[in-house]
Protein backbone atom coordinates (compact mmCIF):
# COMPACT_ATOMS: atom_id res chain seq x y z
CA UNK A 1 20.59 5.72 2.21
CA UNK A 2 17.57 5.39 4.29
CA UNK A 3 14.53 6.99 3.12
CA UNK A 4 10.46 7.43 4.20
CA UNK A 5 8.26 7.77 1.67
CA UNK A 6 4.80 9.79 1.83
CA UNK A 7 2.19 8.51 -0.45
CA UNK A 8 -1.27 9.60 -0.27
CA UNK A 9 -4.39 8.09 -2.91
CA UNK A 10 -6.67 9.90 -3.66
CA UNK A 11 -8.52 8.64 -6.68
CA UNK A 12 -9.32 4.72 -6.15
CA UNK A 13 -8.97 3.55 -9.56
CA UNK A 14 -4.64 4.17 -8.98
CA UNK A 15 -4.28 2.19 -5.98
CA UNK A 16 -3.33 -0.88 -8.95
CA UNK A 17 -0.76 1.18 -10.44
CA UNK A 18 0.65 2.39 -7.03
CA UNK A 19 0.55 -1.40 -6.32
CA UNK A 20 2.25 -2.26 -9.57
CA UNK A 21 4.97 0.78 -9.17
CA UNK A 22 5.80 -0.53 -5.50
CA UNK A 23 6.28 -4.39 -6.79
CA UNK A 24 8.92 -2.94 -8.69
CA UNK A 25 10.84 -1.47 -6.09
CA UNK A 26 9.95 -4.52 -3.44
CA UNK A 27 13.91 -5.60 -3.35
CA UNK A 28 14.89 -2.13 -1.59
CA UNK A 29 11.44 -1.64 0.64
CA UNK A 30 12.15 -2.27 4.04
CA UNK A 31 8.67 -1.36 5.58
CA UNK A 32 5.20 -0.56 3.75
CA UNK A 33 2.10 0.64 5.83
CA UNK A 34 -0.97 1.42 4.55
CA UNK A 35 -3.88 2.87 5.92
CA UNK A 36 -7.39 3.42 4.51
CA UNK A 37 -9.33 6.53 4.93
CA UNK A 38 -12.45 5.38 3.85
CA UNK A 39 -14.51 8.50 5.27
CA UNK A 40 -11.74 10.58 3.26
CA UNK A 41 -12.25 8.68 0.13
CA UNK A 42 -8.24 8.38 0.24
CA UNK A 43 -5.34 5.70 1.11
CA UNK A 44 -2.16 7.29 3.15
CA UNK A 45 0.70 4.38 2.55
CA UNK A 46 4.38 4.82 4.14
CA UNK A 47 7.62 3.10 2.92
CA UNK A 48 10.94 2.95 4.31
CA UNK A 49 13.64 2.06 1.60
CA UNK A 50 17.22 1.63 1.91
CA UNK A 51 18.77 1.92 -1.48
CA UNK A 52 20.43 4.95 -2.98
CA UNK A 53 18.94 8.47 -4.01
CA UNK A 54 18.46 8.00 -7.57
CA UNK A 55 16.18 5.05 -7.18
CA UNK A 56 14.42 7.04 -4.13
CA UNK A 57 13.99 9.94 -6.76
CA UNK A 58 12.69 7.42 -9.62
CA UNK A 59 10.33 6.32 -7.08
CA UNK A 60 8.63 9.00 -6.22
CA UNK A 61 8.82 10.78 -9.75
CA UNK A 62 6.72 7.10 -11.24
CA UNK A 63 4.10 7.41 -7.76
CA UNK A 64 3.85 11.36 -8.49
CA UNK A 65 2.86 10.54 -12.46
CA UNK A 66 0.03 8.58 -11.50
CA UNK A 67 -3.24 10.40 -11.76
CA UNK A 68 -4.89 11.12 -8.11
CA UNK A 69 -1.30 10.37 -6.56
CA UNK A 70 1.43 12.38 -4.19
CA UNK A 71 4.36 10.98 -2.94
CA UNK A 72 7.62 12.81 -0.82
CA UNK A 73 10.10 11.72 0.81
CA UNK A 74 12.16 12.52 3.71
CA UNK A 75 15.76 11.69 3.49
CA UNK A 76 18.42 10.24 6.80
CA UNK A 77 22.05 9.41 5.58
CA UNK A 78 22.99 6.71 7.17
């Protein structure tokens, strides 16, 4: 399954975590961007995995527990 992943810092002090969190998942990542919104005080990143849902899911639910952190994703079968 293909997915894209939203993820948008807002507190500075997570971007390690969200680094950390990511590393994890590097094997499925197909595609990370990042972009830094320094006159928003906030980092928008966007990953395209290909790996199944439940990984997708465990993704997003360890991005969404860090403090000052959102993450979605949008979902293509493929």
């Amino acid at each position: 399954m293909i997915a894209l992943v939203g993820i948008i810092v807002q507190d500075e002090s997570s971007v390690e975590k969200v680094n950390a969190v990511l590393h994890d998942y590097g094997d499925c990542i197909v595609g990370r961007m990042g972009l830094p919104l320094r006159s928003k005080s906030m980092n928008v990143i966007s990953i395209v995995l290909d790996t199944d849902s439940g990984r997708i899911n465990a993704l997003t639910g360890k991005l969404g527990s860090v403090g000052g952190v959102r993450a979605k994703a949008l979902y293509g079968n493929v």
